[in-house]
PDB file of N, CA and C in Angstrom:
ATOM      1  N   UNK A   1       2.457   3.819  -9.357  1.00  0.00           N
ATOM      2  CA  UNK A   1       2.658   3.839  -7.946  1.00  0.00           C
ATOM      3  C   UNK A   1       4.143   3.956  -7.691  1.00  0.00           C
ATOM      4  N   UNK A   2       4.653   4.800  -6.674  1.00  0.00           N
ATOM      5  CA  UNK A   2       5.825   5.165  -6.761  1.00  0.00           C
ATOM      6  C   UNK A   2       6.321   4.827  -5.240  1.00  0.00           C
ATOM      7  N   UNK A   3       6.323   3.270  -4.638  1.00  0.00           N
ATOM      8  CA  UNK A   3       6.901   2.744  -3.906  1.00  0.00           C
ATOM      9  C   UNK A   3       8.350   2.886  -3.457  1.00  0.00           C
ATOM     10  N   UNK A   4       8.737   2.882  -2.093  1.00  0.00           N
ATOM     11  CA  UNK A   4      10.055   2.619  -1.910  1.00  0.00           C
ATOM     12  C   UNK A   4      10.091   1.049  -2.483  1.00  0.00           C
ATOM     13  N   UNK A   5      11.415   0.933  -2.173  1.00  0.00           N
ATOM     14  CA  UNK A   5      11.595  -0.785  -2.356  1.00  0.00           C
ATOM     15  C   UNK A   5      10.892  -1.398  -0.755  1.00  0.00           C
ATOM     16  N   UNK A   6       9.843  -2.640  -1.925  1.00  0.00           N
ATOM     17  CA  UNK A   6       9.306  -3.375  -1.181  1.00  0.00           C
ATOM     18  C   UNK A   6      10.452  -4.068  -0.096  1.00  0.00           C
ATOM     19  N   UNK A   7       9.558  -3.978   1.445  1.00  0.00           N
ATOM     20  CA  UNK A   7      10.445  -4.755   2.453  1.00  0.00           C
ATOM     21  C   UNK A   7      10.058  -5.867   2.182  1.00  0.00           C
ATOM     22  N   UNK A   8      11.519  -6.925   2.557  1.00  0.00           N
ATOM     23  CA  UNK A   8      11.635  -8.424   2.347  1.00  0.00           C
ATOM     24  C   UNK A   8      10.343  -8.949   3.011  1.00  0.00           C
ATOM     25  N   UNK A   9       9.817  -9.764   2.210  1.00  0.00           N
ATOM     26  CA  UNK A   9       8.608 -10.805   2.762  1.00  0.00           C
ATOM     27  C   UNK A   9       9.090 -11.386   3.796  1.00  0.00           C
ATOM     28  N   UNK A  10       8.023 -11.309   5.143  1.00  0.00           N
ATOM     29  CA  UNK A  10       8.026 -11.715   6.295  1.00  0.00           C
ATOM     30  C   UNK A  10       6.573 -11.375   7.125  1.00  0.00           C
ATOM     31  N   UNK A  11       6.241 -12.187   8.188  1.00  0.00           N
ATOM     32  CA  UNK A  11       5.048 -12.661   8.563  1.00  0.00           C
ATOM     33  C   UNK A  11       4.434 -11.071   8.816  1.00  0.00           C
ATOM     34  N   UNK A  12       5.466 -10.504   9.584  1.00  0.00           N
ATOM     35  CA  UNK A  12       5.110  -8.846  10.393  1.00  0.00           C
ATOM     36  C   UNK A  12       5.622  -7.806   9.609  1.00  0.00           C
ATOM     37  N   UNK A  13       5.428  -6.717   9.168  1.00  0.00           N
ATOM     38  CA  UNK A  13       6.325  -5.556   9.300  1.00  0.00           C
ATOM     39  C   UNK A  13       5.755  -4.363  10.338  1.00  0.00           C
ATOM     40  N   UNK A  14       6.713  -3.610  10.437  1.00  0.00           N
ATOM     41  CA  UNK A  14       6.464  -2.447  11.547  1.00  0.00           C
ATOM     42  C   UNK A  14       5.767  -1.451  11.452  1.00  0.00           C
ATOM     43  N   UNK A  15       5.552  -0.442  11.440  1.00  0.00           N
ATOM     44  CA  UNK A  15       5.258   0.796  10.816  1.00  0.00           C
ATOM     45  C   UNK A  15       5.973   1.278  10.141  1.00  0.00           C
ATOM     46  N   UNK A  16       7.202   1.886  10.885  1.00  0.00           N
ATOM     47  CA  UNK A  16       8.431   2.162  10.078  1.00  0.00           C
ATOM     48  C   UNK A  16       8.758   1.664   8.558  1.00  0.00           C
ATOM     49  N   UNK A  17       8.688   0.550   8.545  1.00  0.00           N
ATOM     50  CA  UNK A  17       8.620  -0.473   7.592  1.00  0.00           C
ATOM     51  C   UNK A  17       7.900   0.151   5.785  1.00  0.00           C
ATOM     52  N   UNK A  18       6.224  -0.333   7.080  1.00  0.00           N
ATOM     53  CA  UNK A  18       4.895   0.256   6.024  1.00  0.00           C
ATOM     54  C   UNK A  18       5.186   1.739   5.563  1.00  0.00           C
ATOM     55  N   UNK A  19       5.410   2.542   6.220  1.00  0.00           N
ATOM     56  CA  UNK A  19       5.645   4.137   5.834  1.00  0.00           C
ATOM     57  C   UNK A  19       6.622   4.190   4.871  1.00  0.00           C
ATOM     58  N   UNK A  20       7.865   3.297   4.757  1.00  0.00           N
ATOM     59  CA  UNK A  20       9.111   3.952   4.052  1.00  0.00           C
ATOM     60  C   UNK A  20       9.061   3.522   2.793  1.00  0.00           C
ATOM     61  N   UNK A  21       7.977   2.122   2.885  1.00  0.00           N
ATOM     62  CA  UNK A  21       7.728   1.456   1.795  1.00  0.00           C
ATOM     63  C   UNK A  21       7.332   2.431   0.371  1.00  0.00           C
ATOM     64  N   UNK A  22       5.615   2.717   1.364  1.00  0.00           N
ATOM     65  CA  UNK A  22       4.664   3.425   1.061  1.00  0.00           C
ATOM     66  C   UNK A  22       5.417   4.923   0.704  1.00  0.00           C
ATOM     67  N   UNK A  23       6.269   5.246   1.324  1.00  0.00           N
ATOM     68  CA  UNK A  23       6.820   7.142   0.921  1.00  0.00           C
ATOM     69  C   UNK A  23       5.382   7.983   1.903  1.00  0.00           C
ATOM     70  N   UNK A  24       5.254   7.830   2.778  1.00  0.00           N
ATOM     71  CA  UNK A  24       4.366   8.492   3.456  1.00  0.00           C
ATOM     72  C   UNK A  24       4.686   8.488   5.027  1.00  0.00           C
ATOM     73  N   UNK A  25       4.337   9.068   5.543  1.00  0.00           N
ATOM     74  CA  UNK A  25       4.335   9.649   7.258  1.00  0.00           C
ATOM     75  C   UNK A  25       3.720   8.520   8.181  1.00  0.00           C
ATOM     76  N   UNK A  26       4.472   8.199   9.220  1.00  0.00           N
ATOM     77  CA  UNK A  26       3.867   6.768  10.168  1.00  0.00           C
ATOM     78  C   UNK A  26       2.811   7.551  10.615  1.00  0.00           C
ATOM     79  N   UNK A  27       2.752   8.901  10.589  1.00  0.00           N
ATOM     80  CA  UNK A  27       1.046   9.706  11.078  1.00  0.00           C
ATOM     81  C   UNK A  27      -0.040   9.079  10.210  1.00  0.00           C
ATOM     82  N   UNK A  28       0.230   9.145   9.123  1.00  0.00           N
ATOM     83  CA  UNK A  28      -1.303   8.874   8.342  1.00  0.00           C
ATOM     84  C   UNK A  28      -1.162   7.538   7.865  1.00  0.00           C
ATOM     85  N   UNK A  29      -0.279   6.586   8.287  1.00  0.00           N
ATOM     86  CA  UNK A  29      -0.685   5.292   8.437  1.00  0.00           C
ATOM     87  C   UNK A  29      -1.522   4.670  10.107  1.00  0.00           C
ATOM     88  N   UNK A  30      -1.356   5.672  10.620  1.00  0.00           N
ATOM     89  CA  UNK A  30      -2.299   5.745  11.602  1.00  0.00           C
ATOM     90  C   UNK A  30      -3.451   5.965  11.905  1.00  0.00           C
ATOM     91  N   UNK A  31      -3.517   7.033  10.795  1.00  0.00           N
ATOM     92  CA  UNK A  31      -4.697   7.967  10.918  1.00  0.00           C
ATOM     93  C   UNK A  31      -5.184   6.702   9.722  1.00  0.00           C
ATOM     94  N   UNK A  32      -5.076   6.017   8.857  1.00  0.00           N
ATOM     95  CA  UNK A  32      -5.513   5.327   8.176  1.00  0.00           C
ATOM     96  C   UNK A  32      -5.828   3.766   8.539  1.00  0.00           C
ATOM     97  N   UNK A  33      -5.641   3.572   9.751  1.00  0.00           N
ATOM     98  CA  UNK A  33      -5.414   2.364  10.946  1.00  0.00           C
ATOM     99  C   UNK A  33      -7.237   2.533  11.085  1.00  0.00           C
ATOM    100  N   UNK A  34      -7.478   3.950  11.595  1.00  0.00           N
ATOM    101  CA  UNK A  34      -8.356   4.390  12.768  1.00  0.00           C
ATOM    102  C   UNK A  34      -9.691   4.661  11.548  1.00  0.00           C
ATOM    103  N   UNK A  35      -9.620   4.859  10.369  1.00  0.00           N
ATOM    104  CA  UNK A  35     -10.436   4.921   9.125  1.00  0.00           C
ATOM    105  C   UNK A  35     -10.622   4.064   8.550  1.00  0.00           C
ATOM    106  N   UNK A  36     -10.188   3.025   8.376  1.00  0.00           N
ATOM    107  CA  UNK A  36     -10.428   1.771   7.444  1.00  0.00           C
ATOM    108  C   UNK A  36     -10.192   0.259   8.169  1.00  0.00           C
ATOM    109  N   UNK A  37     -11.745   0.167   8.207  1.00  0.00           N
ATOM    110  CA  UNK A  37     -11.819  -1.224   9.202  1.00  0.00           C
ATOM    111  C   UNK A  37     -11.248  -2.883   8.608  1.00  0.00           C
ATOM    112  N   UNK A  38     -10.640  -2.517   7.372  1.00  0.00           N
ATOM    113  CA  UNK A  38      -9.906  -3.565   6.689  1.00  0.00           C
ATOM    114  C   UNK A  38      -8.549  -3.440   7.472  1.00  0.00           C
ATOM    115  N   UNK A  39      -7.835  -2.436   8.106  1.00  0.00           N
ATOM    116  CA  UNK A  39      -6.696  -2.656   8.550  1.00  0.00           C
ATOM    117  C   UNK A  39      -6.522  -2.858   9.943  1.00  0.00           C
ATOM    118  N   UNK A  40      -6.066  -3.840  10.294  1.00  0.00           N
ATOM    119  CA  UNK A  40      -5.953  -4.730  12.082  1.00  0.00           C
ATOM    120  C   UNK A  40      -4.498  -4.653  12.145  1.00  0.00           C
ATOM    121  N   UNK A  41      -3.405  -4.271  12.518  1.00  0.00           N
ATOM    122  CA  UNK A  41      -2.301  -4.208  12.451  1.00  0.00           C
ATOM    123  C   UNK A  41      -2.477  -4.957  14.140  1.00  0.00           C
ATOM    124  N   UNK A  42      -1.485  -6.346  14.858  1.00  0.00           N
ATOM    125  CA  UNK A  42      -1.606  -6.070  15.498  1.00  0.00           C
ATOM    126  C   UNK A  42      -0.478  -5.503  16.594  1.00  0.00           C
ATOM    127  N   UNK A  43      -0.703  -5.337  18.003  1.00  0.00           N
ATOM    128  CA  UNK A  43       0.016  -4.557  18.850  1.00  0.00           C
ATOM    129  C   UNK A  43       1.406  -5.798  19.381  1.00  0.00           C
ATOM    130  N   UNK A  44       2.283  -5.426  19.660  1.00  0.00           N
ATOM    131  CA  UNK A  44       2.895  -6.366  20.820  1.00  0.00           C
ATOM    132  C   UNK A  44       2.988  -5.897  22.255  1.00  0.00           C
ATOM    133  N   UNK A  45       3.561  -6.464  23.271  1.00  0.00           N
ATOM    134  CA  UNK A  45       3.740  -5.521  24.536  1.00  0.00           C
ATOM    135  C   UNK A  45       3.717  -4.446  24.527  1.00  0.00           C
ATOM    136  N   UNK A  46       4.894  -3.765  23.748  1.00  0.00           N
ATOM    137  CA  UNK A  46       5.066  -2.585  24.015  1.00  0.00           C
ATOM    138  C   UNK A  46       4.196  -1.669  23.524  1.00  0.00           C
ATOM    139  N   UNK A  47       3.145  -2.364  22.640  1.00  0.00           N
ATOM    140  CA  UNK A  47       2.098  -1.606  22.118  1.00  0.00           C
ATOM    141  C   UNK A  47       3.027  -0.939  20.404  1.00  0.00           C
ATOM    142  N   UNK A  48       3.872  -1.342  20.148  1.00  0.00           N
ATOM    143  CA  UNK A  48       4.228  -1.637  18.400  1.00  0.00           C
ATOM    144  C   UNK A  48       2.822  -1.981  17.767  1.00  0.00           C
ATOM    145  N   UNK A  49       3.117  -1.199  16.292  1.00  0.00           N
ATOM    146  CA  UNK A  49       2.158  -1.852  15.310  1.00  0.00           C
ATOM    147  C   UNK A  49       2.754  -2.618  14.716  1.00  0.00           C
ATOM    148  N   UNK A  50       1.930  -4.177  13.751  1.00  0.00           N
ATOM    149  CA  UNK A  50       2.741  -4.866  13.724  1.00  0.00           C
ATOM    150  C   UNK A  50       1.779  -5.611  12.491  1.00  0.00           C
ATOM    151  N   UNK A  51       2.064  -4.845  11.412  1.00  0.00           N
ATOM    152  CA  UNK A  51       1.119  -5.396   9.780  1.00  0.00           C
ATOM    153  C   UNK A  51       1.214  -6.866   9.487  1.00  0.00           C
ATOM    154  N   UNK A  52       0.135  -6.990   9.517  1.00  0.00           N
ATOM    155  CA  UNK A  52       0.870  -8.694   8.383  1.00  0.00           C
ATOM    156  C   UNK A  52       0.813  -8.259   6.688  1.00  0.00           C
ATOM    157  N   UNK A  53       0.845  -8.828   5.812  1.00  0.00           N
ATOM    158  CA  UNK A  53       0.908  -9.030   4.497  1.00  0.00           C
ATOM    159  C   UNK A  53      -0.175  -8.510   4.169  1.00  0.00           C
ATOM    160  N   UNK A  54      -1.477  -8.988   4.331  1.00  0.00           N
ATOM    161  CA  UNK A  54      -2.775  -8.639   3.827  1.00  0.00           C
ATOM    162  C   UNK A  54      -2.596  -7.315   4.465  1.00  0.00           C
ATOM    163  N   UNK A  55      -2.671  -7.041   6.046  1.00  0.00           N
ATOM    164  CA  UNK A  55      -2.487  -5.227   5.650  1.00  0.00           C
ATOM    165  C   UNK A  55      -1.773  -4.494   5.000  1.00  0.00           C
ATOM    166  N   UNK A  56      -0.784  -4.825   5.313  1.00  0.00           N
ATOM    167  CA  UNK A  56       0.429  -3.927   3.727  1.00  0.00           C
ATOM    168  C   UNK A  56      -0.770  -3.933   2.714  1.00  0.00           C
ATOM    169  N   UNK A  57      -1.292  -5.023   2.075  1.00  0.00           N
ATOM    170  CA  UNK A  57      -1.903  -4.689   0.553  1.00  0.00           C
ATOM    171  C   UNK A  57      -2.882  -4.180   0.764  1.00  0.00           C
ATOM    172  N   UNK A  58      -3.565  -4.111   1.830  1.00  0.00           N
ATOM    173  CA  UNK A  58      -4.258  -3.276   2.240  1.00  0.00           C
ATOM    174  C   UNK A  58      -4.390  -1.868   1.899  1.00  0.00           C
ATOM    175  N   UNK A  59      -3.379  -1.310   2.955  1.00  0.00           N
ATOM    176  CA  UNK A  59      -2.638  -0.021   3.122  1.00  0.00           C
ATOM    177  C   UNK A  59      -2.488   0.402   0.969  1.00  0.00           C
ATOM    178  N   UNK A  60      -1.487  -0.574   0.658  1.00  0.00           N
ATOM    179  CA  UNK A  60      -1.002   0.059  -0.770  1.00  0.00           C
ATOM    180  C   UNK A  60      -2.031   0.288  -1.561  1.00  0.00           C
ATOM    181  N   UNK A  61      -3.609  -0.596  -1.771  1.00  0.00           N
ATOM    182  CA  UNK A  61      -4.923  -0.614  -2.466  1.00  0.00           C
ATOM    183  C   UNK A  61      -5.364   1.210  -1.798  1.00  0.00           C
ATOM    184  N   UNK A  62      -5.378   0.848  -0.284  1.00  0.00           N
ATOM    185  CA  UNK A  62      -6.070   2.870   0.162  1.00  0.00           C
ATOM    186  C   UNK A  62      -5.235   4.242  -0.898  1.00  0.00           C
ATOM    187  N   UNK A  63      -3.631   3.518  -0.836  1.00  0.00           N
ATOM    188  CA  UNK A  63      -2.132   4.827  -0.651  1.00  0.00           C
ATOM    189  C   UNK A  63      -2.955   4.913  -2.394  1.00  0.00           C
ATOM    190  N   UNK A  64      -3.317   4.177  -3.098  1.00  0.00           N
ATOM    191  CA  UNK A  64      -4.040   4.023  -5.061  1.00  0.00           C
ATOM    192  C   UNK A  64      -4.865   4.885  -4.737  1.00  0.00           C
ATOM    193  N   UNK A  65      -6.167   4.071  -4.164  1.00  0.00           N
ATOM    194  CA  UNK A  65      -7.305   5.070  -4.341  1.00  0.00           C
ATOM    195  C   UNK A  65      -7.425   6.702  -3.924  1.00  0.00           C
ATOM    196  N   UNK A  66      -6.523   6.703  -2.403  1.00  0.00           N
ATOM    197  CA  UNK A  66      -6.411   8.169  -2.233  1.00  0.00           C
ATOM    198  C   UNK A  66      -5.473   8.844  -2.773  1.00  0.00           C
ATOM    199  N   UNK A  67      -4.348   8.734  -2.117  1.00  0.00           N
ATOM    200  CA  UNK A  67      -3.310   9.431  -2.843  1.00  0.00           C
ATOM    201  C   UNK A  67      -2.916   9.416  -4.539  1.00  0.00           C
ATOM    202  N   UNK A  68      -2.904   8.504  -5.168  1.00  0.00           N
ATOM    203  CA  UNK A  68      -3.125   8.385  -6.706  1.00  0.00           C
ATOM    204  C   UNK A  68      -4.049   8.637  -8.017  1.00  0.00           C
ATOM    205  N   UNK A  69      -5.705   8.133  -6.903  1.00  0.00           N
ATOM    206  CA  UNK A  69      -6.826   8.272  -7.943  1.00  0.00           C
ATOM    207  C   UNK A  69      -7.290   9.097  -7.025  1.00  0.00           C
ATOM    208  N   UNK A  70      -7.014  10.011  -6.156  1.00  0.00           N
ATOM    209  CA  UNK A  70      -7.516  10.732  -5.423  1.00  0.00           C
ATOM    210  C   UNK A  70      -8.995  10.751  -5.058  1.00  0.00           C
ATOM    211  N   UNK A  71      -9.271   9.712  -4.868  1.00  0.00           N
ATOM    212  CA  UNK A  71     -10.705   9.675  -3.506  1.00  0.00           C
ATOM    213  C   UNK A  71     -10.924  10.040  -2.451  1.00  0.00           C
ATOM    214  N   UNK A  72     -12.213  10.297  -2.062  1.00  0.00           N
ATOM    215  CA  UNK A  72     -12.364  10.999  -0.207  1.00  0.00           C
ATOM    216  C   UNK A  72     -11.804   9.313   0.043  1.00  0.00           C
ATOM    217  N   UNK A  73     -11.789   9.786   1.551  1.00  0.00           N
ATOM    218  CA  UNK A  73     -11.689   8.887   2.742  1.00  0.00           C
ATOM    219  C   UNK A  73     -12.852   7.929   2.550  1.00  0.00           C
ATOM    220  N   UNK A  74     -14.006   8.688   2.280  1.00  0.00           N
ATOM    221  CA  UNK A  74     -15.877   8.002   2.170  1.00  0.00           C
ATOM    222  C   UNK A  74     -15.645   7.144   1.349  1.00  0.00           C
ATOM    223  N   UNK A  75     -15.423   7.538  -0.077  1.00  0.00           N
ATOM    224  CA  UNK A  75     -15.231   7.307  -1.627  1.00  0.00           C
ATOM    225  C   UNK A  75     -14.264   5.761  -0.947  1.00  0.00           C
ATOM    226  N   UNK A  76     -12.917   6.300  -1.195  1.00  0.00           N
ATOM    227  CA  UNK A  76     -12.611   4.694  -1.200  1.00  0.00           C
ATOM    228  C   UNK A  76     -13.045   3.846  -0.231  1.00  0.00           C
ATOM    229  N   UNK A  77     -13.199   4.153   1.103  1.00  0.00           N
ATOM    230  CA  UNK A  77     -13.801   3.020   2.044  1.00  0.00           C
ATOM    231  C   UNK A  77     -15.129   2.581   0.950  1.00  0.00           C
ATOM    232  N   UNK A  78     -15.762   3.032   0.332  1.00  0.00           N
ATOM    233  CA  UNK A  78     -17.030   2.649  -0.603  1.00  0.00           C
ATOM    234  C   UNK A  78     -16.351   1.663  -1.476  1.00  0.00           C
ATOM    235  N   UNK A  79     -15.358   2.058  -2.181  1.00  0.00           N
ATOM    236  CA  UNK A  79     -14.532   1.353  -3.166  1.00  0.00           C
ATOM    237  C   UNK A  79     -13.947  -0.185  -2.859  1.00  0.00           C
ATOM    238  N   UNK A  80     -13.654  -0.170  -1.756  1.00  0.00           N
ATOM    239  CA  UNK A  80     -13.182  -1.221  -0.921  1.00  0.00           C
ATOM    240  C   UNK A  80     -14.295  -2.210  -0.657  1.00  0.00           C
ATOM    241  N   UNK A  81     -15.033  -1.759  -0.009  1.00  0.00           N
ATOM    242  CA  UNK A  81     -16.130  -2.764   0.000  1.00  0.00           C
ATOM    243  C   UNK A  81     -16.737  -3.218  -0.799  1.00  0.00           C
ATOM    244  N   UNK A  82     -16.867  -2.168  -2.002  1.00  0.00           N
ATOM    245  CA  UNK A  82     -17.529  -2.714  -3.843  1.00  0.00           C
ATOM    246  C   UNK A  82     -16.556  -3.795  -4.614  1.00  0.00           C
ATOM    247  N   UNK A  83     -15.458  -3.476  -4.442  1.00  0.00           N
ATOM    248  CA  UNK A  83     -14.700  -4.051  -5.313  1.00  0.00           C
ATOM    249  C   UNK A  83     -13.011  -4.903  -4.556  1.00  0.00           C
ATOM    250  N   UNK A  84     -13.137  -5.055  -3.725  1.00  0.00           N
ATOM    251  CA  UNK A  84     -12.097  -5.509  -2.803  1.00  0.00           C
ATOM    252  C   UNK A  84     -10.643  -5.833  -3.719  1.00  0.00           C
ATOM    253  N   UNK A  85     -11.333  -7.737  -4.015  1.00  0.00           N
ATOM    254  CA  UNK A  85     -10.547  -7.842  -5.230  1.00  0.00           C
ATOM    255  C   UNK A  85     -10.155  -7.597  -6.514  1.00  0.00           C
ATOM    256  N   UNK A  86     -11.102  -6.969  -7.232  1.00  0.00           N
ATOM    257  CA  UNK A  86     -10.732  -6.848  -8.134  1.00  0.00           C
ATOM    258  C   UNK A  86      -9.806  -5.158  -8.058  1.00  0.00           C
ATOM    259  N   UNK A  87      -9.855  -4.702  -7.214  1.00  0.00           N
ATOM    260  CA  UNK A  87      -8.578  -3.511  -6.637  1.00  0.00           C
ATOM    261  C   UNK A  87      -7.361  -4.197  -6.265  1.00  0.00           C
ATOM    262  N   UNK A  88      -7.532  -5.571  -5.984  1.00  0.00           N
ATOM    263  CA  UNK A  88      -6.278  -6.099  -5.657  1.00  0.00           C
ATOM    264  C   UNK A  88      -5.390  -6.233  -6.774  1.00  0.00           C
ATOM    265  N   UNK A  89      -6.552  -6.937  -7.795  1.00  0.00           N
ATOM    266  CA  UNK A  89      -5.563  -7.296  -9.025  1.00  0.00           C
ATOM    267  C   UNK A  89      -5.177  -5.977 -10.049  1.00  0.00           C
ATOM    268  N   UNK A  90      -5.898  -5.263  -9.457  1.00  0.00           N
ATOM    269  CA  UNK A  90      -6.033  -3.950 -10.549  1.00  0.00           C
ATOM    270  C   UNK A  90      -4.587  -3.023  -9.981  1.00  0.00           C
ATOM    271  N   UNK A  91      -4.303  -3.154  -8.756  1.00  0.00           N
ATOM    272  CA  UNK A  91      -3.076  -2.815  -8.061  1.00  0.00           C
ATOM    273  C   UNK A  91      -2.003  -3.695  -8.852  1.00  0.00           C
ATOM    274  N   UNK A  92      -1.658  -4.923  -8.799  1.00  0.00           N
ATOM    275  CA  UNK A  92      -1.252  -5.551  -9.663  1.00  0.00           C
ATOM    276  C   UNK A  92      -0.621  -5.324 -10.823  1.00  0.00           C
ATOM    277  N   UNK A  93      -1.280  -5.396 -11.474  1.00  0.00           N
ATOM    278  CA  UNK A  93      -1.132  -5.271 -13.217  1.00  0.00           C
ATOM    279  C   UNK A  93      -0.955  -4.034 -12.824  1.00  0.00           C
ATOM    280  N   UNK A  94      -1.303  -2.795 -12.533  1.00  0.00           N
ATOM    281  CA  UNK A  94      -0.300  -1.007 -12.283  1.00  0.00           C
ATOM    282  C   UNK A  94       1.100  -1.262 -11.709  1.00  0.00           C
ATOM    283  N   UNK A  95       1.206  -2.199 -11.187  1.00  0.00           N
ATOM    284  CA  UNK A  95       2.784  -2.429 -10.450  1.00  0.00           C
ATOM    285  C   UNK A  95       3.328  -3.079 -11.578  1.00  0.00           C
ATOM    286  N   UNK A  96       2.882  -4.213 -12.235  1.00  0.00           N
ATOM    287  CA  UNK A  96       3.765  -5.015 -13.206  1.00  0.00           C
ATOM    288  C   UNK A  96       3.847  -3.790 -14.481  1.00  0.00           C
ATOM    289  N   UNK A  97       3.114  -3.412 -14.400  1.00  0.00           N
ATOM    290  CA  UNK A  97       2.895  -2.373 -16.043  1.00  0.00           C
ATOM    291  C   UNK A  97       3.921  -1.393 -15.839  1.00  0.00           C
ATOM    292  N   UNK A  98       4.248  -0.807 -14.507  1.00  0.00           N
ATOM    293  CA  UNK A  98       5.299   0.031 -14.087  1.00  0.00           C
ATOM    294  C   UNK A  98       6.683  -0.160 -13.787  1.00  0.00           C
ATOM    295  N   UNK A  99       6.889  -1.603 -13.765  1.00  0.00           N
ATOM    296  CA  UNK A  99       8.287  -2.033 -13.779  1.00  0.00           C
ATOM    297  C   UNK A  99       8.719  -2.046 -15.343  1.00  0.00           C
ATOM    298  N   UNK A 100       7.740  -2.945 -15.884  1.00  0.00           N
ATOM    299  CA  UNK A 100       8.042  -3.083 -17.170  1.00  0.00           C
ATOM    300  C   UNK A 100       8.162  -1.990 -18.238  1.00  0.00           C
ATOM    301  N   UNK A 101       7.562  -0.707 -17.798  1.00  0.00           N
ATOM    302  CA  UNK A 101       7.823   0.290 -18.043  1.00  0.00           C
ATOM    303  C   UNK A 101       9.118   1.149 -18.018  1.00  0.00           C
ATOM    304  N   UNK A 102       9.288   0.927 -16.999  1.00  0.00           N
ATOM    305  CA  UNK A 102      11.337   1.358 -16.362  1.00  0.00           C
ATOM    306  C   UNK A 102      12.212  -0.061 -16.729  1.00  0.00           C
ATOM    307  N   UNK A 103      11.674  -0.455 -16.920  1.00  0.00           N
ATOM    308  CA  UNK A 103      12.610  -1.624 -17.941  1.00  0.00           C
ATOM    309  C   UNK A 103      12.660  -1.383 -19.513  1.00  0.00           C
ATOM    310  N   UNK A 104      12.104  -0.890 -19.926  1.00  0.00           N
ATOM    311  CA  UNK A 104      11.708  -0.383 -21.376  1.00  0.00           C
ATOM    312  C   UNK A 104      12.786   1.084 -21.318  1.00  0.00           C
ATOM    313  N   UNK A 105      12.350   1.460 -20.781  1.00  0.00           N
ATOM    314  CA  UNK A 105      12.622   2.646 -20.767  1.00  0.00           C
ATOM    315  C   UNK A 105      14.623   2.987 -20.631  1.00  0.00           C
ATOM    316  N   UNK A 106      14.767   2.055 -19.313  1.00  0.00           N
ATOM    317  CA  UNK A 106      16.384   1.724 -19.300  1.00  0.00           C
ATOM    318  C   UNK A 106      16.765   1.307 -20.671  1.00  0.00           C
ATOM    319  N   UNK A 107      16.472   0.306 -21.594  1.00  0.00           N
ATOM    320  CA  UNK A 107      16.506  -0.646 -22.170  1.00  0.00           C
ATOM    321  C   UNK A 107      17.107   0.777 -23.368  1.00  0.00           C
ATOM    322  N   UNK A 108      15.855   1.679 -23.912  1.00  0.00           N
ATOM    323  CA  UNK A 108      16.009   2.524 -24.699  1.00  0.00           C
ATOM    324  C   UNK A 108      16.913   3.625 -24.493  1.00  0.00           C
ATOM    325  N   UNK A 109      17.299   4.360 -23.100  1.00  0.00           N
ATOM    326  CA  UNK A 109      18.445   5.050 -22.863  1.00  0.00           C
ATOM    327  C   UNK A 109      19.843   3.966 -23.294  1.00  0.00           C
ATOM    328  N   UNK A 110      20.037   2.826 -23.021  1.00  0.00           N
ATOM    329  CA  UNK A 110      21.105   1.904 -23.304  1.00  0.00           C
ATOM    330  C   UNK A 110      21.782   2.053 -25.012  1.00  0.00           C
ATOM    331  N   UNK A 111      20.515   1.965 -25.887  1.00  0.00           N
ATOM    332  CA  UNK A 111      20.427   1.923 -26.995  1.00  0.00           C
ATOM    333  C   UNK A 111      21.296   3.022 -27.931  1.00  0.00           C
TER     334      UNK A 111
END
């Protein structure tokens, strides 16, 4: 998974936020708002979106299944509901396996 740098932990993030994280368009975090009934972002006055935590991991479990393991829209909403958590942790261990990877990897250019 090829994340921006995660934004600092905090209760909300924005869209802006989620998109730059993610490397993707505040469009199809929208369009992915309006498709997947796991994500509630909510509004403020001005009508801002406004993620908590569980949507971010949300969002990053969909950005795997579609964009990465390339599933329909159908497919992973199926995926999601079959396997919730264990996509959580499976997200997980692909993130830790991928740092530790570019840590290896620095480690051996050094050498």
């Amino acid at each position: 998974m090829s994340f921006a740098k995660k934004p600092t932990e905090k209760l909300f993030y924005q869209i802006g936020e989620v998109s730059k994280a993610l490397n993707v368009n505040v469009s199809l975090i929208r369009f992915w708002e309006k498709e997947f009934d796991v994500l509630n972002p909510k509004k403020n006055k001005k009508g801002n979106r406004l993620f908590t935590q569980k949507d971010f991991d949300n969002l990053k479990i969909i950005y795997h299944l579609v964009k990465e393991r390339g599933f329909t829209l159908d497919g992973a909403k199926k995926k999601l509901k079959e396997n919730k958590e264990g996509k959580t942790d499976n997200l997980s261990i692909i993130r830790h396996l991928k740092e530790i990877r570019g840590f290896l990897v620095d480690l051996k250019e050094q050498l």
